[in-house]
PDB file of N, CA and C in Angstrom:
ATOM      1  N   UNK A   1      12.565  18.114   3.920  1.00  0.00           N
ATOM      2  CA  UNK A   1      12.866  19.232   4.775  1.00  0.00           C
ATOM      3  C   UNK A   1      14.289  19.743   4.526  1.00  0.00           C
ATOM      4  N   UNK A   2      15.707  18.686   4.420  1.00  0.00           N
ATOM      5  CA  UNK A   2      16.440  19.293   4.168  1.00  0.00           C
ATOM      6  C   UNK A   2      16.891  17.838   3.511  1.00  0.00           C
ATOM      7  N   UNK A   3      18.491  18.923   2.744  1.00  0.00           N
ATOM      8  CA  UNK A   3      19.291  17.474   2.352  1.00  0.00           C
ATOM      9  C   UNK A   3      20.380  16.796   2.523  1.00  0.00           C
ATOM     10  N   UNK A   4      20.711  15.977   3.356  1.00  0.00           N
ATOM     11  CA  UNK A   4      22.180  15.331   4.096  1.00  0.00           C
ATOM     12  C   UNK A   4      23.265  15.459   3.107  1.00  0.00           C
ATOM     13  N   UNK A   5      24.641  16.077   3.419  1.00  0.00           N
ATOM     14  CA  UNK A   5      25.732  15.266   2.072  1.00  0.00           C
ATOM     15  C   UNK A   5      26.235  14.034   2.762  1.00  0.00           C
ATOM     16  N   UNK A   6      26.955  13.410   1.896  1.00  0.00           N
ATOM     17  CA  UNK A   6      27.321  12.347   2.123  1.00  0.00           C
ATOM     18  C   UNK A   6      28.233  12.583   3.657  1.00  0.00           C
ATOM     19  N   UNK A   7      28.861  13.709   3.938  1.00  0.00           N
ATOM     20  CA  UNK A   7      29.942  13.787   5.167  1.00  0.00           C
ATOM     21  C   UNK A   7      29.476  13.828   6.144  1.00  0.00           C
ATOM     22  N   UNK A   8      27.750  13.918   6.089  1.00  0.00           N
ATOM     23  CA  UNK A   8      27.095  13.592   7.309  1.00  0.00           C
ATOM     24  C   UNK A   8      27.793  12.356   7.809  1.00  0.00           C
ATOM     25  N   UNK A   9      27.561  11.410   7.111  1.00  0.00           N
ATOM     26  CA  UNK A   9      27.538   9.874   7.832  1.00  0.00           C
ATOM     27  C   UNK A   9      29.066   9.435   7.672  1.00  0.00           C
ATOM     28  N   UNK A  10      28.811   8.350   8.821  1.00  0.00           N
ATOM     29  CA  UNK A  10      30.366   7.617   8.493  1.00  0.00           C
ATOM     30  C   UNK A  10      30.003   6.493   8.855  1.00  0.00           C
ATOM     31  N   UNK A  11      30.401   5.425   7.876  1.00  0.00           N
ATOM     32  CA  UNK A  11      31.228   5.844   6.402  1.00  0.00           C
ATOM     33  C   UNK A  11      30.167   6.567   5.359  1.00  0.00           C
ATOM     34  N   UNK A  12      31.151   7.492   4.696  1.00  0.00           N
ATOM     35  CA  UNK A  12      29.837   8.382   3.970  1.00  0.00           C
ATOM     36  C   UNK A  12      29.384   7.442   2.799  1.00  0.00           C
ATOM     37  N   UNK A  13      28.110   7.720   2.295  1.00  0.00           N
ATOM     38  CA  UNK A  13      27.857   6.810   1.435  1.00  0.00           C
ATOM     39  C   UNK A  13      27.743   7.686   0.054  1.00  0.00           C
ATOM     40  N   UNK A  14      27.799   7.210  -1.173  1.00  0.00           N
ATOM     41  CA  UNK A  14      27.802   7.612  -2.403  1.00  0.00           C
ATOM     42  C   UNK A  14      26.677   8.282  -3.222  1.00  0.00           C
ATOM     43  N   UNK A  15      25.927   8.740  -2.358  1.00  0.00           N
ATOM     44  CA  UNK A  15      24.481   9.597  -2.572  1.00  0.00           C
ATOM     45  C   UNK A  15      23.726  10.572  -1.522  1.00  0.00           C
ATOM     46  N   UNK A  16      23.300  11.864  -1.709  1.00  0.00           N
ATOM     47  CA  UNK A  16      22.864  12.865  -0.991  1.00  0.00           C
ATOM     48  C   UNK A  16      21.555  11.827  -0.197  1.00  0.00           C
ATOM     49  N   UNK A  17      21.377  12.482   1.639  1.00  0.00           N
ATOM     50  CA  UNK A  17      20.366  11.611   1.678  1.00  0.00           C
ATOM     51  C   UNK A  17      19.567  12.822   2.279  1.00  0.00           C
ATOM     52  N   UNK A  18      18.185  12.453   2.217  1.00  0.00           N
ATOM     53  CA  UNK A  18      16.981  13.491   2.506  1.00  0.00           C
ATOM     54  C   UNK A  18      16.219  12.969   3.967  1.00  0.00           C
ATOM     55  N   UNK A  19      16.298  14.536   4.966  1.00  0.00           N
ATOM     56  CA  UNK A  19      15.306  14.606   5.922  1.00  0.00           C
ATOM     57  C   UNK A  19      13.761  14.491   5.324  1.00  0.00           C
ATOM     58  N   UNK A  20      12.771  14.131   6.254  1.00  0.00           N
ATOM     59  CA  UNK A  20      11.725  14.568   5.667  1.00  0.00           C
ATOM     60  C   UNK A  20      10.780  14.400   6.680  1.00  0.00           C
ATOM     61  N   UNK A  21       9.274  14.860   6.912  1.00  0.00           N
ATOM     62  CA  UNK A  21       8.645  15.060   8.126  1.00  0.00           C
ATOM     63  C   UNK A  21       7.276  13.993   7.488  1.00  0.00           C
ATOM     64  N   UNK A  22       6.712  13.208   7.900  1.00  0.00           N
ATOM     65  CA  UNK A  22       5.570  12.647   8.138  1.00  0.00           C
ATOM     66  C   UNK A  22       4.600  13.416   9.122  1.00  0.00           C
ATOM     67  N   UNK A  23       3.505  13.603   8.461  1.00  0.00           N
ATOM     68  CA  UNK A  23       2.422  13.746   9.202  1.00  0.00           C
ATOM     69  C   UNK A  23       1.323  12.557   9.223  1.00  0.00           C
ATOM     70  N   UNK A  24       1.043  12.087  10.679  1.00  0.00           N
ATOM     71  CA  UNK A  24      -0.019  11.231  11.045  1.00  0.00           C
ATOM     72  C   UNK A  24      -1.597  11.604  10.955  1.00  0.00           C
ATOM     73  N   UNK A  25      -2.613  10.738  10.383  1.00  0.00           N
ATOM     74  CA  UNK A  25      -3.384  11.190  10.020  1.00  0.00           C
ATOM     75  C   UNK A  25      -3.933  11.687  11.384  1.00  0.00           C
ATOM     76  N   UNK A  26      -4.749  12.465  10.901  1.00  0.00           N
ATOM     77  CA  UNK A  26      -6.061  12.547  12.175  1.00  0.00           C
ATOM     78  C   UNK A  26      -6.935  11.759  12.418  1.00  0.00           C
ATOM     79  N   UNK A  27      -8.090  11.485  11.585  1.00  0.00           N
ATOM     80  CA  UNK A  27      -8.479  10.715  11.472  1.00  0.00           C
ATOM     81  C   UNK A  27      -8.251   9.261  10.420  1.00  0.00           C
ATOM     82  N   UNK A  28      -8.384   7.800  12.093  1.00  0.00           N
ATOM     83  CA  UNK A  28      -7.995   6.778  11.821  1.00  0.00           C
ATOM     84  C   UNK A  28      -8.745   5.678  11.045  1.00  0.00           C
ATOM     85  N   UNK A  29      -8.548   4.709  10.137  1.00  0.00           N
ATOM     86  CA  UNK A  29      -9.513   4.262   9.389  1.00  0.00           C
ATOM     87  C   UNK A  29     -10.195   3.266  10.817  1.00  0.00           C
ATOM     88  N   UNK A  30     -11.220   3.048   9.846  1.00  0.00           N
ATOM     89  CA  UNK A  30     -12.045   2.019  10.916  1.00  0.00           C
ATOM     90  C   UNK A  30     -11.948   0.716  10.651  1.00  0.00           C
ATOM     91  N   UNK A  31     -11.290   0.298   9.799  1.00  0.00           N
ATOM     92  CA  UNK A  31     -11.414  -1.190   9.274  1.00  0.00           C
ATOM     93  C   UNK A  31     -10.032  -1.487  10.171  1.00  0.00           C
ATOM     94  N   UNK A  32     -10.513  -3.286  10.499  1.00  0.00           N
ATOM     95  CA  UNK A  32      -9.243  -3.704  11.441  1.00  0.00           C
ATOM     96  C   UNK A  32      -7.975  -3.850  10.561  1.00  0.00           C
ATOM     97  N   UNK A  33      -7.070  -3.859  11.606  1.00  0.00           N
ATOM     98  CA  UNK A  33      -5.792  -3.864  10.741  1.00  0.00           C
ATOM     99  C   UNK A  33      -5.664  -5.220  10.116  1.00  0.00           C
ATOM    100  N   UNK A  34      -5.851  -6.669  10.731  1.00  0.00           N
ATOM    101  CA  UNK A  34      -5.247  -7.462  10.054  1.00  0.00           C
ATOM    102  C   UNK A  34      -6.084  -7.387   8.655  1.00  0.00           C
ATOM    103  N   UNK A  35      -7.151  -7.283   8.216  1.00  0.00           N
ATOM    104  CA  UNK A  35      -8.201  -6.986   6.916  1.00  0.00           C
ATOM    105  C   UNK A  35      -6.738  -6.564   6.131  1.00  0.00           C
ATOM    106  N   UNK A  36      -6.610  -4.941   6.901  1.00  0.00           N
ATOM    107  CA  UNK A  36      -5.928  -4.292   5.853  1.00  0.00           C
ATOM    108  C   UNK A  36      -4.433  -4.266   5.323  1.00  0.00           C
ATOM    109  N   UNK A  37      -3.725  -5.089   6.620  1.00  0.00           N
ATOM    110  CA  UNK A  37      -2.159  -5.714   6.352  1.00  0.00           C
ATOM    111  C   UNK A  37      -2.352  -6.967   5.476  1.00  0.00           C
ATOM    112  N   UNK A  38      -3.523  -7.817   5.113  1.00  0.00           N
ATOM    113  CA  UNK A  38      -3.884  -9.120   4.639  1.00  0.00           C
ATOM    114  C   UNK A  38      -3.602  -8.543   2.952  1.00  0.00           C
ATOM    115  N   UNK A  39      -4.580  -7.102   2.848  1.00  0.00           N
ATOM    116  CA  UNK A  39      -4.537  -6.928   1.551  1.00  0.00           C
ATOM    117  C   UNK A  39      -3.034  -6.425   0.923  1.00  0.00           C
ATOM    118  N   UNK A  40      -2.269  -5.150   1.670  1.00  0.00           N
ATOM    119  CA  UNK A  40      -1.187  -5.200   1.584  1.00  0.00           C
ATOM    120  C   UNK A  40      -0.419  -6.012   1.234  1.00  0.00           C
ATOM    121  N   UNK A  41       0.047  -7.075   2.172  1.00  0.00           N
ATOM    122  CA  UNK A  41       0.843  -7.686   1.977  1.00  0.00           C
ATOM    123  C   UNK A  41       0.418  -8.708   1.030  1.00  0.00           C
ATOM    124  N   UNK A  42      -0.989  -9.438   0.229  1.00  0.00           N
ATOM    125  CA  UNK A  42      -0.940  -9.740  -1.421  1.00  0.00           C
ATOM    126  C   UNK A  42      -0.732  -8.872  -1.963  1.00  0.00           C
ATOM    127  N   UNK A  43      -0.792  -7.773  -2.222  1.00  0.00           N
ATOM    128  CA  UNK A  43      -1.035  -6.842  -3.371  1.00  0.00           C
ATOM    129  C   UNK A  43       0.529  -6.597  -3.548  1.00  0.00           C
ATOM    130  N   UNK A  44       1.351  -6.967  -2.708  1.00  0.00           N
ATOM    131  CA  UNK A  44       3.079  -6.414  -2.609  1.00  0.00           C
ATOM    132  C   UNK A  44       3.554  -7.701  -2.725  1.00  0.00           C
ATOM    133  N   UNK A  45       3.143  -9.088  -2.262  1.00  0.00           N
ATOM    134  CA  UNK A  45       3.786  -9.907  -2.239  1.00  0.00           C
ATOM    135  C   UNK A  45       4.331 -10.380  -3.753  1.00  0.00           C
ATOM    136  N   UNK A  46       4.054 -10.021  -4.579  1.00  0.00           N
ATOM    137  CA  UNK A  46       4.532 -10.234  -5.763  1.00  0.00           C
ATOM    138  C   UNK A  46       4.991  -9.272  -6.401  1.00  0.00           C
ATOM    139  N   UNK A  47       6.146  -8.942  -6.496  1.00  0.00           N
ATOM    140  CA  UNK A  47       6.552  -7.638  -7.162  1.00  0.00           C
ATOM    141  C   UNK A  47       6.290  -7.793  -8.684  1.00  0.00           C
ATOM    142  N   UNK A  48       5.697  -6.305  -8.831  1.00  0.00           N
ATOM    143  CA  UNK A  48       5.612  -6.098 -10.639  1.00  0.00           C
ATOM    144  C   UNK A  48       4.695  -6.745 -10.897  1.00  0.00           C
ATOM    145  N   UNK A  49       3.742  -7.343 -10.108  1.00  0.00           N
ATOM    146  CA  UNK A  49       2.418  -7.819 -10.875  1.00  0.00           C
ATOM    147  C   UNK A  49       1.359  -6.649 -10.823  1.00  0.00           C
ATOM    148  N   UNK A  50       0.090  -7.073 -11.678  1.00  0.00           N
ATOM    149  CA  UNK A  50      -0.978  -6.211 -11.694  1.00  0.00           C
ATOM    150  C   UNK A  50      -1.698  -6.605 -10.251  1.00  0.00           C
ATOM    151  N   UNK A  51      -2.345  -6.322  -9.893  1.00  0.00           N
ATOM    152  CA  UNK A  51      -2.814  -6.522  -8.389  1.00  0.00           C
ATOM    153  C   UNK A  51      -4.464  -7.872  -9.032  1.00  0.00           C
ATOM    154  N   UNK A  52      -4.558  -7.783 -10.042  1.00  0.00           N
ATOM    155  CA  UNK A  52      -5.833  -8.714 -10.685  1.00  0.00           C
ATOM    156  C   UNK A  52      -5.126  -9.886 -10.331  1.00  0.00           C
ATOM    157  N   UNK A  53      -3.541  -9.909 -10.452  1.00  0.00           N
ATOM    158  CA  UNK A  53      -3.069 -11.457 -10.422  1.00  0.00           C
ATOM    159  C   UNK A  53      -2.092 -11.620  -9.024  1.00  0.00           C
ATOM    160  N   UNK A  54      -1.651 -10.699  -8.117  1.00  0.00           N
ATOM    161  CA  UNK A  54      -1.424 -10.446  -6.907  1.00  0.00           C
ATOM    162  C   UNK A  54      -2.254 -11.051  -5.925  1.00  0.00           C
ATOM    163  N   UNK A  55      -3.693 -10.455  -6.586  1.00  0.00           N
ATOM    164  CA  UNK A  55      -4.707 -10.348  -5.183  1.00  0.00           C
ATOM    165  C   UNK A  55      -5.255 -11.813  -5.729  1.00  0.00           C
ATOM    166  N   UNK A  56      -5.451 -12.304  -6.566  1.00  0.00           N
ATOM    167  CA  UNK A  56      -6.046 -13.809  -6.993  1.00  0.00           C
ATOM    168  C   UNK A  56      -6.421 -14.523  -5.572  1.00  0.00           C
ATOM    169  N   UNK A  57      -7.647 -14.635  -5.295  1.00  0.00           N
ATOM    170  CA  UNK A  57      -7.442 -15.436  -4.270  1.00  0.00           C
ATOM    171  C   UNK A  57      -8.114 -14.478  -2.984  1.00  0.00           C
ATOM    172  N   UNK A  58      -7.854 -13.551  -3.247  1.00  0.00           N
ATOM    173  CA  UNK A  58      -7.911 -12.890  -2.474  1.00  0.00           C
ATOM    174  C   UNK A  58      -9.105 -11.671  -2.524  1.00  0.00           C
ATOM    175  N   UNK A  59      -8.853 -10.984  -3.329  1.00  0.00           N
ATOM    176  CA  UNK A  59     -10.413 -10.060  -3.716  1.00  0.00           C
ATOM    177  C   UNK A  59     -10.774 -10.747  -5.505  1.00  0.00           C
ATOM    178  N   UNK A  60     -11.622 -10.779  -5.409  1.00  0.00           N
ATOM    179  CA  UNK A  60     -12.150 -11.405  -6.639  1.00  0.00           C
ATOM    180  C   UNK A  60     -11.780 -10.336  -7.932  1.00  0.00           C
ATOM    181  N   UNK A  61     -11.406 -10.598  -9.285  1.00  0.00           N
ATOM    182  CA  UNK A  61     -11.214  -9.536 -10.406  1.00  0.00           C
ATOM    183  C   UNK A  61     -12.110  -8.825 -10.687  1.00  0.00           C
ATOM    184  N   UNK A  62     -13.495  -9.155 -10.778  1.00  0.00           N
ATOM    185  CA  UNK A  62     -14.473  -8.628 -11.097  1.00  0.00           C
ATOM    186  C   UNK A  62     -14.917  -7.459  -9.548  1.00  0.00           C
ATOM    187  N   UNK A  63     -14.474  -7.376  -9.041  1.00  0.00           N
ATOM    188  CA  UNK A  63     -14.554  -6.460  -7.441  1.00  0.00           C
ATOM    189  C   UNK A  63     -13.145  -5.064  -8.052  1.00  0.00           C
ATOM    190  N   UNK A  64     -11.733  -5.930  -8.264  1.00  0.00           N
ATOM    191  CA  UNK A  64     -11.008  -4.694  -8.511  1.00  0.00           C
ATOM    192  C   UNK A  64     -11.349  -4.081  -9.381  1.00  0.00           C
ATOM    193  N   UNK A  65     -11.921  -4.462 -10.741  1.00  0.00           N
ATOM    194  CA  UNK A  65     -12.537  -3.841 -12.066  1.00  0.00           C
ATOM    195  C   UNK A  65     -13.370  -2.760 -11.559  1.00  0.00           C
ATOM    196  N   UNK A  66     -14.300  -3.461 -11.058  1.00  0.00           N
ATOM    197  CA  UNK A  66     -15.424  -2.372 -10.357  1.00  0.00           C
ATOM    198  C   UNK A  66     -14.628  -1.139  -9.962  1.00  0.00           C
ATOM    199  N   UNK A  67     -13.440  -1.286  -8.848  1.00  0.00           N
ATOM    200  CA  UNK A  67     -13.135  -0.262  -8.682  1.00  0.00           C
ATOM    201  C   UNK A  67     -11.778   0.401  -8.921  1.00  0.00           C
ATOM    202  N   UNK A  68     -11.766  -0.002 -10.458  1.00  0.00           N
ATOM    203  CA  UNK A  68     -10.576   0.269 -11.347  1.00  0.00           C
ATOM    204  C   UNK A  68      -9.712   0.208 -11.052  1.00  0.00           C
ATOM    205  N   UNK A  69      -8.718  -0.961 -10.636  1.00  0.00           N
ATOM    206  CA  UNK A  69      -7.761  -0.931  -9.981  1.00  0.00           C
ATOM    207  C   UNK A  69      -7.322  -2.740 -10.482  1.00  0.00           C
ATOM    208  N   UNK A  70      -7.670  -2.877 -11.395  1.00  0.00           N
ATOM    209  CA  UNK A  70      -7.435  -4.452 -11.978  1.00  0.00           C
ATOM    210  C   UNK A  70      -5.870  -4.590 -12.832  1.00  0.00           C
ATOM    211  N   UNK A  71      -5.956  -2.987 -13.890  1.00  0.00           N
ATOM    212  CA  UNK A  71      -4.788  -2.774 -14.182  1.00  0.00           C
ATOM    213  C   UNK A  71      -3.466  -2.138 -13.661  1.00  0.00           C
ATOM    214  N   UNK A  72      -3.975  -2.150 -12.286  1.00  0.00           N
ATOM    215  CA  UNK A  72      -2.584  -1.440 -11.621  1.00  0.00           C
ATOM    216  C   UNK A  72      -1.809  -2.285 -11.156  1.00  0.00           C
ATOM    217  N   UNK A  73      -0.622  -2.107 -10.381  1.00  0.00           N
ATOM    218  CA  UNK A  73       0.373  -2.248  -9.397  1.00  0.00           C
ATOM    219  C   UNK A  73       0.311  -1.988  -8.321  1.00  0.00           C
ATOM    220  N   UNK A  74       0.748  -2.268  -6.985  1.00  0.00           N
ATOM    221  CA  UNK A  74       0.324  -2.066  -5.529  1.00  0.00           C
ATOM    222  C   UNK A  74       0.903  -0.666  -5.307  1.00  0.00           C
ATOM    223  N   UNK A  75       2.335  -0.236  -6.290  1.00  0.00           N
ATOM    224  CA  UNK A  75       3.052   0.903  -6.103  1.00  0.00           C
ATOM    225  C   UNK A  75       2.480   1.945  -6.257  1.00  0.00           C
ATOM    226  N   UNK A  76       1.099   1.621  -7.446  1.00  0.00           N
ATOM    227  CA  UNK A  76       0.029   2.946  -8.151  1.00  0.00           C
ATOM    228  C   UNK A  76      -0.817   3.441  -7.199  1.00  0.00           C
ATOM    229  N   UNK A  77      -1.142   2.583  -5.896  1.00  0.00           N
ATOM    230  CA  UNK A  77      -2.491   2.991  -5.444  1.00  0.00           C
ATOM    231  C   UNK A  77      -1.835   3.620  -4.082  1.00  0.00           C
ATOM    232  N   UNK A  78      -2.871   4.600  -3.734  1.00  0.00           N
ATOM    233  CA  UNK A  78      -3.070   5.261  -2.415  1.00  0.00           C
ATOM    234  C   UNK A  78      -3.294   4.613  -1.069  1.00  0.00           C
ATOM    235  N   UNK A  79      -2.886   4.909   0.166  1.00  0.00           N
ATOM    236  CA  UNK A  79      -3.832   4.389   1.175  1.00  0.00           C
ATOM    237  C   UNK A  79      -4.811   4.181   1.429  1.00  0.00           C
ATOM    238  N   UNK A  80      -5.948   4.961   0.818  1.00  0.00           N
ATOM    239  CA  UNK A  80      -6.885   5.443   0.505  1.00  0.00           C
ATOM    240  C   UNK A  80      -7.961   4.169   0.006  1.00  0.00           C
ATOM    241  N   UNK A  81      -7.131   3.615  -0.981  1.00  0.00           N
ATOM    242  CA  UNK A  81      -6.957   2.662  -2.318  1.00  0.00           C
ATOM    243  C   UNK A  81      -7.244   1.323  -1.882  1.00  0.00           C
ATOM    244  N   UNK A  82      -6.245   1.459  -1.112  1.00  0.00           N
ATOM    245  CA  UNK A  82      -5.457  -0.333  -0.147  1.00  0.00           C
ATOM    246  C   UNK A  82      -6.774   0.055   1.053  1.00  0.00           C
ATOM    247  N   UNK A  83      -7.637   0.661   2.083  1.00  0.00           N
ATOM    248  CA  UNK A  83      -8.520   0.988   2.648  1.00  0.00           C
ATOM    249  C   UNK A  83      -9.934   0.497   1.973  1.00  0.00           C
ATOM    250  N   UNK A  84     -10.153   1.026   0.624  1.00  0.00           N
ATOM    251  CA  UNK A  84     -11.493   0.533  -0.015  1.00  0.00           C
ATOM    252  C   UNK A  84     -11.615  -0.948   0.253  1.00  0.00           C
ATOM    253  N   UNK A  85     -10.250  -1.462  -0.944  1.00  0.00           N
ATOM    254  CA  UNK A  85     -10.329  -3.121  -0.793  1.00  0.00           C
ATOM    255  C   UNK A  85     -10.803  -3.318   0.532  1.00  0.00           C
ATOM    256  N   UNK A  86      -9.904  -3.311   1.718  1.00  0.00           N
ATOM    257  CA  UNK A  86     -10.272  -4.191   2.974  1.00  0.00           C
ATOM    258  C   UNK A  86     -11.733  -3.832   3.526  1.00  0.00           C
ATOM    259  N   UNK A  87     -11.891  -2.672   2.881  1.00  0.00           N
ATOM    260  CA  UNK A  87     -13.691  -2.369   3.463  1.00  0.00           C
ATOM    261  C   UNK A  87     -14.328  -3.812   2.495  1.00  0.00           C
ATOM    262  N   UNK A  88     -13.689  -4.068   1.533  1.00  0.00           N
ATOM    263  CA  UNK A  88     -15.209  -4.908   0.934  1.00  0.00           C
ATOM    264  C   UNK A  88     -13.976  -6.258   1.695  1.00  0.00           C
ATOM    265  N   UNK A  89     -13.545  -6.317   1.817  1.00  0.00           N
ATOM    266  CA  UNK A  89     -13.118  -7.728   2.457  1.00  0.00           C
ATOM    267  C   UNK A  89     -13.877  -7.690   3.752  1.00  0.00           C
ATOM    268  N   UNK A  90     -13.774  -6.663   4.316  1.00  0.00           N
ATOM    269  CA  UNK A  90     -14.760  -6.590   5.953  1.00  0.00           C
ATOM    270  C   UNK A  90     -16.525  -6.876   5.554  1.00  0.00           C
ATOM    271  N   UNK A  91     -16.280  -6.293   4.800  1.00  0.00           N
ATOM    272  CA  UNK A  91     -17.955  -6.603   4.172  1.00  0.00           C
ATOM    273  C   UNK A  91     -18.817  -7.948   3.682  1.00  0.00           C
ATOM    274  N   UNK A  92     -17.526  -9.066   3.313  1.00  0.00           N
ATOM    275  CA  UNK A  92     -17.734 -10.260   2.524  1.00  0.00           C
ATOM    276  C   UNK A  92     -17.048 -10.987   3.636  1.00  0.00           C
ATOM    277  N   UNK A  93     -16.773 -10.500   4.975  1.00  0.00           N
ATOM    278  CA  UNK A  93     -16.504 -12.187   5.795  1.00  0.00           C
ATOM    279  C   UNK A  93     -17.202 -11.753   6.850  1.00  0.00           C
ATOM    280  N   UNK A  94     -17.916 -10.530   7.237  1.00  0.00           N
ATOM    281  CA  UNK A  94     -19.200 -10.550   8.120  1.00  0.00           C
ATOM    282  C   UNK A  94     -20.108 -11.568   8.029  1.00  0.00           C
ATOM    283  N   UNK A  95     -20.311 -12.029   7.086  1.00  0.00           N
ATOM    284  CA  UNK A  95     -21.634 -13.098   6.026  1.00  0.00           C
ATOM    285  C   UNK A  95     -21.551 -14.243   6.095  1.00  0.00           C
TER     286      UNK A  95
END
């Protein structure tokens, strides 16, 4: 939205800093949160890994393959992304 100079702040700091506006979705996912903070927080708990060796343990490799996401990073994927996984985690501990 806009961009701070440093003389905003005190003590000013050594880089321009940026306003910016979030919008909340409208519609909320349906899967429970801990599902989806569970996957999060593997898929991040290891920085700089591929999420195949992040999630180990956690969603099976042959599940992220399926939904192409074996060669990524947690930084690559969408909310959207991190949402699928915990749907099949909700799906595989109903059982």
């Amino acid at each position: 939205m806009m961009i701070l100079k440093p003389g905003s702040f005190s003590p000013p700091p050594k880089v321009d800093s940026m306003v910016i506006r979030l919008t909340r979705r409208e519609v909320l996912p349906k899967i429970e949160y801990k599902l989806l903070r569970r996957v999060v927080k593997a898929a991040f708990g290891q920085r700089r890994k591929k999420l195949s060796n992040s999630l180990k343990g956690t969603i099976p490799n042959e599940v992220l393959k399926e939904l192409g996401f074996s060669d990524l990073r947690a930084e690559q994927l969408s909310v959207d992304d991190f949402l699928k996984m915990a749907e099949y985690l909700e799906s595989k501990e109903q059982f």
